[in-house]
C-alpha atoms as a PDB file:
ATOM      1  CA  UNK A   1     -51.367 -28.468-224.422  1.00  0.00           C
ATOM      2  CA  UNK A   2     -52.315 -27.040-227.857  1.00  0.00           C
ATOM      3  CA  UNK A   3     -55.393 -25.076-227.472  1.00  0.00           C
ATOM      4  CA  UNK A   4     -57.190 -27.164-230.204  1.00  0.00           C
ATOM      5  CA  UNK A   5     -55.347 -30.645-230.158  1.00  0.00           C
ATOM      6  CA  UNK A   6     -57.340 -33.287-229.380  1.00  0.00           C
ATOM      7  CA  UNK A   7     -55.744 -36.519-227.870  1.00  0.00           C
ATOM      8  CA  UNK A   8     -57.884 -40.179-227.546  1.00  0.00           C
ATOM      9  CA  UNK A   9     -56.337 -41.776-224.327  1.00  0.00           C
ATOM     10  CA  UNK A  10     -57.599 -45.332-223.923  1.00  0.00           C
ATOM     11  CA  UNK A  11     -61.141 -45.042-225.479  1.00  0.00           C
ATOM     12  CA  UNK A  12     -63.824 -47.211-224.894  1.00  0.00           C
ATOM     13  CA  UNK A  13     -67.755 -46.895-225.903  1.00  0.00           C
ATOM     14  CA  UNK A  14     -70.154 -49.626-225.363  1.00  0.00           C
ATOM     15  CA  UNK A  15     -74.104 -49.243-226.515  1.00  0.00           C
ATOM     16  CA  UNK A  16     -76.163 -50.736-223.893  1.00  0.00           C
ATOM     17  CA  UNK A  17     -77.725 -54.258-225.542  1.00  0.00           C
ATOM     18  CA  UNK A  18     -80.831 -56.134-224.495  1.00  0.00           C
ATOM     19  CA  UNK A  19     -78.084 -58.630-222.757  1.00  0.00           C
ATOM     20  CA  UNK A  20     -75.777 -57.351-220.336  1.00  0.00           C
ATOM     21  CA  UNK A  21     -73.063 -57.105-222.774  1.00  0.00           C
ATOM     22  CA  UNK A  22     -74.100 -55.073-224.928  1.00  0.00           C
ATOM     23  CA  UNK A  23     -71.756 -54.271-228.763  1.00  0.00           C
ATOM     24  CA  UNK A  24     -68.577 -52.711-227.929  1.00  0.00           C
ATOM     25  CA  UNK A  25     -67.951 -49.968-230.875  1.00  0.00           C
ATOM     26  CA  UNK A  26     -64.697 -48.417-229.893  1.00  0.00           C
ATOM     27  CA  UNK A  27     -61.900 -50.596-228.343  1.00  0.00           C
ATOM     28  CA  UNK A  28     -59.456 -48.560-226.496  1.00  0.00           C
ATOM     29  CA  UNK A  29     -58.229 -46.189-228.533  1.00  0.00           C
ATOM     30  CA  UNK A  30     -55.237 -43.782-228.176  1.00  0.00           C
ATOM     31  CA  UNK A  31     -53.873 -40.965-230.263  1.00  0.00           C
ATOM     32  CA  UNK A  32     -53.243 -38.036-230.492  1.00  0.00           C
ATOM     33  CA  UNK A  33     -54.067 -35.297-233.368  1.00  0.00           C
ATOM     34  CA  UNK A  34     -52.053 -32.414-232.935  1.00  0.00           C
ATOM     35  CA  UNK A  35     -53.917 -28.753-233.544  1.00  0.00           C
ATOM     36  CA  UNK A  36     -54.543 -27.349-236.659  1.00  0.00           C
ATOM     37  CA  UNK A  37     -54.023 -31.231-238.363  1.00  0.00           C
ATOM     38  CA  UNK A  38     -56.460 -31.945-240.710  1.00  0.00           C
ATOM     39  CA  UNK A  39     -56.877 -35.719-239.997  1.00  0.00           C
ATOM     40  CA  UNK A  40     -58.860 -38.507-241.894  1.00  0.00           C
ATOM     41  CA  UNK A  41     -61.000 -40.935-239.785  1.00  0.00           C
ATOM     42  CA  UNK A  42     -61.471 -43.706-242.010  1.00  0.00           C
ATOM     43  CA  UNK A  43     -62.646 -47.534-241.994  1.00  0.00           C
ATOM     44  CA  UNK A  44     -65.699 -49.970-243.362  1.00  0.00           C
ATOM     45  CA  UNK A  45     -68.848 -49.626-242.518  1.00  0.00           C
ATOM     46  CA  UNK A  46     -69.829 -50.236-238.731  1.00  0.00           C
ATOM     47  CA  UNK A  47     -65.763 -49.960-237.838  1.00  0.00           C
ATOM     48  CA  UNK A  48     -66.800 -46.951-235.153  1.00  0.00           C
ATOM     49  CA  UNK A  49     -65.571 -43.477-237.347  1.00  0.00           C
ATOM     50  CA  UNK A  50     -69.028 -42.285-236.133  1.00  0.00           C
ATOM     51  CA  UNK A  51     -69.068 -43.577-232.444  1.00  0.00           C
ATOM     52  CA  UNK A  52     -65.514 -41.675-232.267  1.00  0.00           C
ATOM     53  CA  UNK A  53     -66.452 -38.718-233.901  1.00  0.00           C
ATOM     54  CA  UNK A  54     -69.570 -38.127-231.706  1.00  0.00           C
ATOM     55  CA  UNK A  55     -67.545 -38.667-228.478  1.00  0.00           C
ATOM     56  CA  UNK A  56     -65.752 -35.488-229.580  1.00  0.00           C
ATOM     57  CA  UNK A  57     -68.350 -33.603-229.630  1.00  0.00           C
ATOM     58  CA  UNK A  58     -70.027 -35.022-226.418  1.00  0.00           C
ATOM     59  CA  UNK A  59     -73.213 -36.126-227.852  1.00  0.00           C
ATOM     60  CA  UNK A  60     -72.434 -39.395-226.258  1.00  0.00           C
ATOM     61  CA  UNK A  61     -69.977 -39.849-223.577  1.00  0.00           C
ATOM     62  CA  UNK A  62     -67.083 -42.953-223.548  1.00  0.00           C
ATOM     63  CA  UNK A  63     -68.102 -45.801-220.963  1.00  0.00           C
ATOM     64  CA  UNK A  64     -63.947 -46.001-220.752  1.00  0.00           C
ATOM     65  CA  UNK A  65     -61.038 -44.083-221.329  1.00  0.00           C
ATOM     66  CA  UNK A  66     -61.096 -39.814-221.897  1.00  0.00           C
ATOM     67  CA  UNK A  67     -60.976 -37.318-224.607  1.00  0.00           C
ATOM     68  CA  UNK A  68     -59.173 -33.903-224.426  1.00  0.00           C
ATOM     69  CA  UNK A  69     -60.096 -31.151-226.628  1.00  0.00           C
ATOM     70  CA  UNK A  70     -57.583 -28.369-226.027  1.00  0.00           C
ATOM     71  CA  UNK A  71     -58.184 -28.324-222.048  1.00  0.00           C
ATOM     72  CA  UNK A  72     -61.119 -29.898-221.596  1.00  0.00           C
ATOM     73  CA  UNK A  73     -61.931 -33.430-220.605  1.00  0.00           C
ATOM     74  CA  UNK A  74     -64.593 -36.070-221.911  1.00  0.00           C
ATOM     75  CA  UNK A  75     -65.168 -39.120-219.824  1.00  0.00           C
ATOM     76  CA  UNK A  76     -67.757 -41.150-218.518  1.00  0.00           C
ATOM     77  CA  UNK A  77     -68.234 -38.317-215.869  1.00  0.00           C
ATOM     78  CA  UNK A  78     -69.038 -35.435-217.765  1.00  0.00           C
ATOM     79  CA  UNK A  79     -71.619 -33.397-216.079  1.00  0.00           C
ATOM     80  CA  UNK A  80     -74.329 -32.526-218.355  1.00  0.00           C
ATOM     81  CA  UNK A  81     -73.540 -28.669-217.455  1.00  0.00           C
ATOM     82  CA  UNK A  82     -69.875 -29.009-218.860  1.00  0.00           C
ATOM     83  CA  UNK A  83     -71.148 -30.173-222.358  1.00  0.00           C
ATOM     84  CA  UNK A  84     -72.483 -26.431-223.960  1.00  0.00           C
ATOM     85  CA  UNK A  85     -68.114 -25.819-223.314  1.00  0.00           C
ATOM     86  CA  UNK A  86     -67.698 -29.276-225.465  1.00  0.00           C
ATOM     87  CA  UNK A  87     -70.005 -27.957-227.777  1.00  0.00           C
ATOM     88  CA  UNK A  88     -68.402 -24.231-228.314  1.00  0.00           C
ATOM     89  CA  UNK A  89     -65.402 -25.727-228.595  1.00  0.00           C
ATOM     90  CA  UNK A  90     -66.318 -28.296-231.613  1.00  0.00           C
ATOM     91  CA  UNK A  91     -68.434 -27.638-234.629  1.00  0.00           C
ATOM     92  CA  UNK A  92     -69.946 -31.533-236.126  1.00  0.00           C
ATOM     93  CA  UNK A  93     -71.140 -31.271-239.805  1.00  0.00           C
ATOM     94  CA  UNK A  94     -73.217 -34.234-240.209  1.00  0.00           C
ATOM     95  CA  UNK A  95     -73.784 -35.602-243.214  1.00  0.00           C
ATOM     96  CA  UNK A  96     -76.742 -34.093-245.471  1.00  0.00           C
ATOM     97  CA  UNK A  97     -76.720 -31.713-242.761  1.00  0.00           C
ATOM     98  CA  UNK A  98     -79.020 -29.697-245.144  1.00  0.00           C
ATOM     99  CA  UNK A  99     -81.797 -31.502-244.010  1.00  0.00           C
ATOM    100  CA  UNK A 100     -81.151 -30.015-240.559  1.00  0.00           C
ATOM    101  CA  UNK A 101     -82.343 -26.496-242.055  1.00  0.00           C
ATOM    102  CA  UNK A 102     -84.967 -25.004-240.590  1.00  0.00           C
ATOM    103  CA  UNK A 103     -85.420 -21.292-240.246  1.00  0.00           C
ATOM    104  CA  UNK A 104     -87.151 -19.084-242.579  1.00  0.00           C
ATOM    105  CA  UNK A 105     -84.049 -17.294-244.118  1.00  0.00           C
ATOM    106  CA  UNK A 106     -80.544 -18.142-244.587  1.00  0.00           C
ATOM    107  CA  UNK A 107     -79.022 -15.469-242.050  1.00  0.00           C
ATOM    108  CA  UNK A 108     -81.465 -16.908-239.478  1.00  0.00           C
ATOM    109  CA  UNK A 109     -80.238 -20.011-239.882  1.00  0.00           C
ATOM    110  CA  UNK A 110     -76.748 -19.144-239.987  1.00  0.00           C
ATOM    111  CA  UNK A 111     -77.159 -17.543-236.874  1.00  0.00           C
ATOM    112  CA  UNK A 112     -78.809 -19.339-234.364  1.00  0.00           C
ATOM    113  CA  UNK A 113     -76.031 -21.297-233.460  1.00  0.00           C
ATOM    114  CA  UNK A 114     -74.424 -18.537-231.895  1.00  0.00           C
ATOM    115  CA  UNK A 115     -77.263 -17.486-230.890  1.00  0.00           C
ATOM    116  CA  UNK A 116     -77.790 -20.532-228.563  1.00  0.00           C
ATOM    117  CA  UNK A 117     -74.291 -20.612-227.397  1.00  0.00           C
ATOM    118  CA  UNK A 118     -75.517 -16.883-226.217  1.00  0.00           C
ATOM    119  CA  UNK A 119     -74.574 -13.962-228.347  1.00  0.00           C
ATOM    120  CA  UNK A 120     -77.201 -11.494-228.933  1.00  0.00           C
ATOM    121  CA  UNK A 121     -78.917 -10.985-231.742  1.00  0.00           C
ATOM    122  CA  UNK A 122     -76.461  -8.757-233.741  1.00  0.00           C
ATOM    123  CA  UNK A 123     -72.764 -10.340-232.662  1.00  0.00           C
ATOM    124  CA  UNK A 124     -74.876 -13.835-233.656  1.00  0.00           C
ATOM    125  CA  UNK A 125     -75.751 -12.292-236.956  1.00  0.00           C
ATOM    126  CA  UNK A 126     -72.329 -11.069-237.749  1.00  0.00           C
ATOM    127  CA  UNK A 127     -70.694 -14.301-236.795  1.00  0.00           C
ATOM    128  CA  UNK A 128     -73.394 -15.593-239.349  1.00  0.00           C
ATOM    129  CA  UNK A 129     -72.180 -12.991-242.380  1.00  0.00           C
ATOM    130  CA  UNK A 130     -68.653 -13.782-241.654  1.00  0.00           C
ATOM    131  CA  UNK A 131     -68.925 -17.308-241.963  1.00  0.00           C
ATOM    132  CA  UNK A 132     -70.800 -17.062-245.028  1.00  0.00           C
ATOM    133  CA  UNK A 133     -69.128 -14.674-246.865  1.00  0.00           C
ATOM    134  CA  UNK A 134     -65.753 -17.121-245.541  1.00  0.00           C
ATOM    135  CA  UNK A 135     -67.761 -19.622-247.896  1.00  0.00           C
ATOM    136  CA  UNK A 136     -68.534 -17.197-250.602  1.00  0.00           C
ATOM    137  CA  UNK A 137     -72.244 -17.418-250.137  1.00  0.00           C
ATOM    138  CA  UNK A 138     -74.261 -15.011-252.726  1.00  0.00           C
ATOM    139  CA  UNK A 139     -75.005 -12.293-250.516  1.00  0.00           C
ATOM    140  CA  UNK A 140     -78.148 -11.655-252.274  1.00  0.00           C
ATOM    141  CA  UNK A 141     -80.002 -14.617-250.895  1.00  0.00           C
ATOM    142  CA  UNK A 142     -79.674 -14.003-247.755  1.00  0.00           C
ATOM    143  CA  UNK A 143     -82.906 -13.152-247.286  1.00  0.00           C
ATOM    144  CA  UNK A 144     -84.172 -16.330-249.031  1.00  0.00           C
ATOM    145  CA  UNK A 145     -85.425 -19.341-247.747  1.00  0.00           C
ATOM    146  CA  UNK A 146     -82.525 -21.910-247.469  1.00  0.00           C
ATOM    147  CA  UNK A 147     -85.464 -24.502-248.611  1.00  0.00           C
ATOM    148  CA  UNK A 148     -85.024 -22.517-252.198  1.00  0.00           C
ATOM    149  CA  UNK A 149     -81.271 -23.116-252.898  1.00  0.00           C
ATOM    150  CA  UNK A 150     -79.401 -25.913-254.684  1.00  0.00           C
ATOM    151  CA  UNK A 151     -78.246 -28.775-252.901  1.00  0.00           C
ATOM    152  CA  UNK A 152     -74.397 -27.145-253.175  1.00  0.00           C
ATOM    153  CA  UNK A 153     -75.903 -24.080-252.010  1.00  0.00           C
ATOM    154  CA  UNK A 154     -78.127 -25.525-249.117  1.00  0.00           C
ATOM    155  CA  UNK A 155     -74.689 -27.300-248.080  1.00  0.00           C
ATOM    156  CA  UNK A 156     -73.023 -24.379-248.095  1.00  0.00           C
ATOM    157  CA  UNK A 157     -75.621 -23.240-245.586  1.00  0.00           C
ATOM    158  CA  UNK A 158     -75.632 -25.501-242.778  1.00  0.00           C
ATOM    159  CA  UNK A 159     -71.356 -25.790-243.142  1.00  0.00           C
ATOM    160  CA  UNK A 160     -71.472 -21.953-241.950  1.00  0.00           C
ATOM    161  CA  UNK A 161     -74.243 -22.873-239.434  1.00  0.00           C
ATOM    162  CA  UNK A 162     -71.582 -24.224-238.111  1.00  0.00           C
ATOM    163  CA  UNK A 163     -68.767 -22.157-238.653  1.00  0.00           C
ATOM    164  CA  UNK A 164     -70.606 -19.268-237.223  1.00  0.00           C
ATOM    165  CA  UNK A 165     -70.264 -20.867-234.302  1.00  0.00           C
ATOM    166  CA  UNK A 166     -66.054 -20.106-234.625  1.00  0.00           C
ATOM    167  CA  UNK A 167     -65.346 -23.686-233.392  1.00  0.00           C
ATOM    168  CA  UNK A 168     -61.509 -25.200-233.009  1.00  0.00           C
ATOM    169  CA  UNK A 169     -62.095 -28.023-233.797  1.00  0.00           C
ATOM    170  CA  UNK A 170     -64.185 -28.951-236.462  1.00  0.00           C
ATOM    171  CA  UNK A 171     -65.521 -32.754-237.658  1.00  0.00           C
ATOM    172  CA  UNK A 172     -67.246 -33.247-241.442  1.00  0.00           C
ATOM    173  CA  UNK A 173     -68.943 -36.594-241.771  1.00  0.00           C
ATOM    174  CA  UNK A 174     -68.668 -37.696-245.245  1.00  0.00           C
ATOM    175  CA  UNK A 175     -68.989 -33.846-246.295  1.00  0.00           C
ATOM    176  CA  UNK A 176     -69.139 -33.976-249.832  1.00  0.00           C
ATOM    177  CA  UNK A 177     -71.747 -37.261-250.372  1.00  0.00           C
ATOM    178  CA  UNK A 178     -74.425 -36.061-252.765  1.00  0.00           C
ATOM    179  CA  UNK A 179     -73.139 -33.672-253.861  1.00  0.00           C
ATOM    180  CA  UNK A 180     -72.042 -32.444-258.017  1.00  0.00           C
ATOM    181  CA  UNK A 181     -68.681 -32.648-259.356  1.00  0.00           C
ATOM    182  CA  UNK A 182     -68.598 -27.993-258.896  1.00  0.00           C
ATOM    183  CA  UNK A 183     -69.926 -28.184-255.321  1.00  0.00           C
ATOM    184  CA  UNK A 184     -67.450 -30.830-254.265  1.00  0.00           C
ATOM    185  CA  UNK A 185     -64.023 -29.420-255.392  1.00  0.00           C
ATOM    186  CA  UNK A 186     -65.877 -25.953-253.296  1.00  0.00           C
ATOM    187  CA  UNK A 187     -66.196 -27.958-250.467  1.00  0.00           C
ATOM    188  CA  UNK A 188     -62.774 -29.548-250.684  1.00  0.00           C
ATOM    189  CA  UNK A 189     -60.713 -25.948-250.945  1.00  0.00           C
ATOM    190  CA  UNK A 190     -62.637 -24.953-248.015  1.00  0.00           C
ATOM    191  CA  UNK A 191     -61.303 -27.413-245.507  1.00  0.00           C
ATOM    192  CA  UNK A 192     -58.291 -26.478-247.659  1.00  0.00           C
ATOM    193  CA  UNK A 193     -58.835 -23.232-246.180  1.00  0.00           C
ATOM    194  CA  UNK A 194     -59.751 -23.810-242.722  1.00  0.00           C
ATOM    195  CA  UNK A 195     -56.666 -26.001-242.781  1.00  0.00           C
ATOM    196  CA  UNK A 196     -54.879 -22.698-243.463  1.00  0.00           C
ATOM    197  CA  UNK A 197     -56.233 -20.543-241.044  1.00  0.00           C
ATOM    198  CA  UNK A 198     -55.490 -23.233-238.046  1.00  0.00           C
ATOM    199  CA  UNK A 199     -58.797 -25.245-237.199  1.00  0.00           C
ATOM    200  CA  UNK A 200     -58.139 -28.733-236.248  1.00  0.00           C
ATOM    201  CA  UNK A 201     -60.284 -30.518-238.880  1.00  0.00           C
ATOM    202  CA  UNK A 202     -61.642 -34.659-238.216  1.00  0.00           C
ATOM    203  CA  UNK A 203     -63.250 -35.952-241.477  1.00  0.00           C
ATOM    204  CA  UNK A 204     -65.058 -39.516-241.661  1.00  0.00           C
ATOM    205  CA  UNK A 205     -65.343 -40.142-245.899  1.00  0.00           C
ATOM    206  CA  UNK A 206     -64.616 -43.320-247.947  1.00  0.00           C
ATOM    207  CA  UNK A 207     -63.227 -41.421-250.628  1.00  0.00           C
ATOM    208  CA  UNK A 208     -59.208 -42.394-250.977  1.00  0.00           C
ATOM    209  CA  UNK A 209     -58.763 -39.317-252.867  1.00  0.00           C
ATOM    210  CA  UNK A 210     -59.457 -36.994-250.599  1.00  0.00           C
ATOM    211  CA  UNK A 211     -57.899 -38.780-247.433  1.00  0.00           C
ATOM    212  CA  UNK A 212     -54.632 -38.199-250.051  1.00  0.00           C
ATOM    213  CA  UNK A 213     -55.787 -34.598-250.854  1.00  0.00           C
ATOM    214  CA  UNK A 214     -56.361 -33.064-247.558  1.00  0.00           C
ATOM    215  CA  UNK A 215     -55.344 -35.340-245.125  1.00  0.00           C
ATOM    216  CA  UNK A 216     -51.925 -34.600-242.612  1.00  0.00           C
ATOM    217  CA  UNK A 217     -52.774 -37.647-240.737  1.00  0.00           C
ATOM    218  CA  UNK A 218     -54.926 -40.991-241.321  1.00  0.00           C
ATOM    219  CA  UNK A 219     -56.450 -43.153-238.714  1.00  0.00           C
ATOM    220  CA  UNK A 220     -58.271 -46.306-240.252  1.00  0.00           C
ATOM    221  CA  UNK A 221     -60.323 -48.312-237.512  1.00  0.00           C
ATOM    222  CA  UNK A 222     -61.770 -51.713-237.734  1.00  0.00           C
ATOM    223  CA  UNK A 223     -64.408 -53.494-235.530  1.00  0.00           C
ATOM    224  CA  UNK A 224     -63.479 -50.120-233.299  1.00  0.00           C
ATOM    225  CA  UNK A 225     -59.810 -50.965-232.933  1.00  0.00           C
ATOM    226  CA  UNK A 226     -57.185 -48.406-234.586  1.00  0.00           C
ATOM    227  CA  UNK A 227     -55.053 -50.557-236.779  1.00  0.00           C
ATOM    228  CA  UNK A 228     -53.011 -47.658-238.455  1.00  0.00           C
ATOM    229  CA  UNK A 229     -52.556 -43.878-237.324  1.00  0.00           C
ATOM    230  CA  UNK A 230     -50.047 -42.121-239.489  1.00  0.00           C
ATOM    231  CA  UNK A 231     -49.485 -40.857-242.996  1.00  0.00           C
ATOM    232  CA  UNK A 232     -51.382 -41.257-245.855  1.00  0.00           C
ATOM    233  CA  UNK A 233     -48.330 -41.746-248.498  1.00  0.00           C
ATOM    234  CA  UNK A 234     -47.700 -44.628-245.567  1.00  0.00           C
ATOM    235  CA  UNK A 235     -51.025 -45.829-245.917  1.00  0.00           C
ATOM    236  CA  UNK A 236     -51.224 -45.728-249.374  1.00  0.00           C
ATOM    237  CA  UNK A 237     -47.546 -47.483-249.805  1.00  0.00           C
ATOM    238  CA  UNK A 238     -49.049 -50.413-247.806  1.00  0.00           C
ATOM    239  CA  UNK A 239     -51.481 -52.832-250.117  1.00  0.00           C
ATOM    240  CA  UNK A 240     -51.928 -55.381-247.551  1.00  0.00           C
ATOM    241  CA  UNK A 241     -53.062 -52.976-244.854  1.00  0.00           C
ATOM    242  CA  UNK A 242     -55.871 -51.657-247.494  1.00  0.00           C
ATOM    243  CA  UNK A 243     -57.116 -54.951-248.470  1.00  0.00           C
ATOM    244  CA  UNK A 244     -57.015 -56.038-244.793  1.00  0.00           C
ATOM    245  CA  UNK A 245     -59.165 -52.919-244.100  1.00  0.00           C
ATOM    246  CA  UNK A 246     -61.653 -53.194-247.161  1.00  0.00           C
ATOM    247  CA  UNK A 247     -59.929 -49.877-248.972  1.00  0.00           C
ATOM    248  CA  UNK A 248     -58.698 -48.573-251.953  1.00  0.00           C
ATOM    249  CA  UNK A 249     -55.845 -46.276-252.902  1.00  0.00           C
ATOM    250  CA  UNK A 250     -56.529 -43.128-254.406  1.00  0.00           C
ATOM    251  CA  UNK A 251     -56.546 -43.181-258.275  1.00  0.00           C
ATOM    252  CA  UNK A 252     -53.397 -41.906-258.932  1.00  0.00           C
ATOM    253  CA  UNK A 253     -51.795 -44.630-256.130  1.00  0.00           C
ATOM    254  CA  UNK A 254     -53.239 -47.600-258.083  1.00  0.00           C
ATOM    255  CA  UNK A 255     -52.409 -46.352-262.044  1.00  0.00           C
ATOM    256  CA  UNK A 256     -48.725 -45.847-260.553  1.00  0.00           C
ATOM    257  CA  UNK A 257     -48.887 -49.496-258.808  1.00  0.00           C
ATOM    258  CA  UNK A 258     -50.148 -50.534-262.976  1.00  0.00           C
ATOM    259  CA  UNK A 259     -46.825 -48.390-264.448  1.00  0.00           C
ATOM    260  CA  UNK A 260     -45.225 -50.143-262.104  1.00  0.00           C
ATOM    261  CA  UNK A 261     -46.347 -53.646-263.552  1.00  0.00           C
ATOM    262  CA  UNK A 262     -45.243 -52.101-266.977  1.00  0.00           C
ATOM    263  CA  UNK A 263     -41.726 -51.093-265.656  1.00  0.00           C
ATOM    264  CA  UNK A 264     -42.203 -47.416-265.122  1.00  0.00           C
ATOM    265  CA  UNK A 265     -41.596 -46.503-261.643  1.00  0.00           C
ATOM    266  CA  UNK A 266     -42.971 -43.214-260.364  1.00  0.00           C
ATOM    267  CA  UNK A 267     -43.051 -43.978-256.780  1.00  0.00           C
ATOM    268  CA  UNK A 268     -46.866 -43.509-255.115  1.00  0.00           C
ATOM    269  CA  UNK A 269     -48.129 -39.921-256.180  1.00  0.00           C
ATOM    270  CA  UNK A 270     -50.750 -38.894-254.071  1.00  0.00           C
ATOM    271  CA  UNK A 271     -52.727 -37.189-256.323  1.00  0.00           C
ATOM    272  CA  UNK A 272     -53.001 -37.160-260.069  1.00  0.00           C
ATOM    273  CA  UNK A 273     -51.551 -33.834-260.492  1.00  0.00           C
ATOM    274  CA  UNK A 274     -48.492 -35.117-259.071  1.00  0.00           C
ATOM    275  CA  UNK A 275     -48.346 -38.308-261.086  1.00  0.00           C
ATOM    276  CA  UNK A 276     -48.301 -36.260-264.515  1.00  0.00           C
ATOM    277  CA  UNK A 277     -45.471 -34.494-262.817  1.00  0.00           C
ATOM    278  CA  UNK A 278     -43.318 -37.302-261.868  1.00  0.00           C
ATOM    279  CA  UNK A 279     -44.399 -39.243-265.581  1.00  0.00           C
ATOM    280  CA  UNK A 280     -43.370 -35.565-267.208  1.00  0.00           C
ATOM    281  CA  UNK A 281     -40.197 -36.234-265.697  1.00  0.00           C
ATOM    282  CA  UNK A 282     -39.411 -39.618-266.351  1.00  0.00           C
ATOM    283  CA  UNK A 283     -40.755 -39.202-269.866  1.00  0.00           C
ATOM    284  CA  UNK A 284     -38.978 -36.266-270.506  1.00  0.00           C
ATOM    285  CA  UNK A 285     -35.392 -37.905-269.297  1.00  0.00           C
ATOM    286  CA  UNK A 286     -36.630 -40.655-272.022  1.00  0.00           C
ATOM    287  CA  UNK A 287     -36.465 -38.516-274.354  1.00  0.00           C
ATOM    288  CA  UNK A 288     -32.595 -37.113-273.172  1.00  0.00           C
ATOM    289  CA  UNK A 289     -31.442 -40.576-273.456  1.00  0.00           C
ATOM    290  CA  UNK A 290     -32.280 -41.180-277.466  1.00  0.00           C
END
């Protein structure tokens, strides 16, 4: 097995209720996303993205069914001692994790995650400077107070908190919420870039564009069932599925589904880059014909 694939085998997570049933939020749930995938986790509020996503990472365990991560194994047995391997082996960015900051400088920050999975002070420290300078973090405020930065900046901050931490597997919850148009499209070419250098990346977001942006592989769960694990352009090429499942096609998907309506077929562009390429086209055989 993959050293960073992480496979869902008959999943199952139940939170204990005042009546013996309690609410089941994942209904066994199988599949498999292959290492270095960058894979979209995506559904309506209360469908179980986050229940999923923090069985990953161990922070709660599944009442049924397992979870590999690379060779390790998450079940209902888990001994508390095996979770700090869970834990090096996935990074979780929660979302506003800025709020999580703490220490007096940046670098400290930065660096005692690795610090508490039990480098010493200076390989924690340079695991901290590479994983900023990775996220081109001014190296002259270092030294400040992460409290001081912008909210792009303070962002930028906890996501190497993280990174620091040199995880294979690495899940973003709704990474880019609050922040500005600039510190979004930085975020985005990062996972870009971790996509590149091999981390296997989970991302929970409600934003259709970026599921088509970044996205090898889509799984879209309702009332904690999976109901479609596969590609987005297959996704996005299937309007009953989205209204079923309370979503929306990217931008570019639903002015090509309008051209459509107007006789111009372009097909379903996943972003709008690629729509003014395939309308350049079409346009410009227009033109040929006259």
């Amino acid at each position: 097995m993959d050293m960073a694939e992480v496979k869902f085998k008959q999943v199952g997570y139940r939170y204990q209720g005042a009546d013996e049933q309690g609410t089941q939020a994942v209904v066994d749930l199988s599949a498999t996303i292959p290492s270095g995938t960058t894979a979209a986790i995506i559904g309506h509020t209360g469908s179980g993205k986050s229940t999923l996503m923090q069985m990953v990472d161990a922070l709660i365990l599944p009442t049924s069914g397992s979870i590999r991560v690379g060779d390790l194994t998450i079940d209902s047995q888990t001994a508390k001692k095996d979770l700090i391997n869970v834990h090096r082996r996935v990074g979780y960015v929660f979302q506003f994790p800025e709020k999580q900051l703490f220490a007096p400088t940046v670098i400290e920050d930065v660096a005692f995650g690795p610090q508490n999975l039990g480098k010493d002070a200076e390989e924690a420290k340079q695991a901290a400077n590479r994983a900023l300078t990775a996220l081109n973090f001014p190296a002259d405020r270092l030294q400040h107070s992460p409290l001081e930065l912008s909210g792009g900046q303070m962002r930028r901050v906890a996501l190497a908190g993280v990174l620091a931490m040199e995880p294979d597997v690495l899940i973003l919850d709704e990474p880019t919420a609050g922040l500005d148009p600039a510190g979004q499209e930085e975020l985005l070419t990062l996972v870009e870039k971790l996509h590149q250098q091999g981390v296997t990346v989970l991302m929970i977001t409600h934003q259709m564009d970026q599921v088509a942006r970044l996205a090898q592989q889509v799984l879209v769960l309702n009332q904690g069932s999976l109901v479609f694990d596969g590609r987005p352009a297959d996704l996005f090429a299937d309007p009953d599925l989205l209204q079923k499942n309370h979503l929306q096609a990217p931008q570019s998907v639903r002015f090509a589904h309008r051209l459509k309506q107007a006789g111009v077929e372009v097909g379903a562009p996943l972003s709008l880059n690629q729509l003014a390429d395939r309308l350049a086209t079409q346009l410009g055989g227009a033109d040929n014909d006259e």
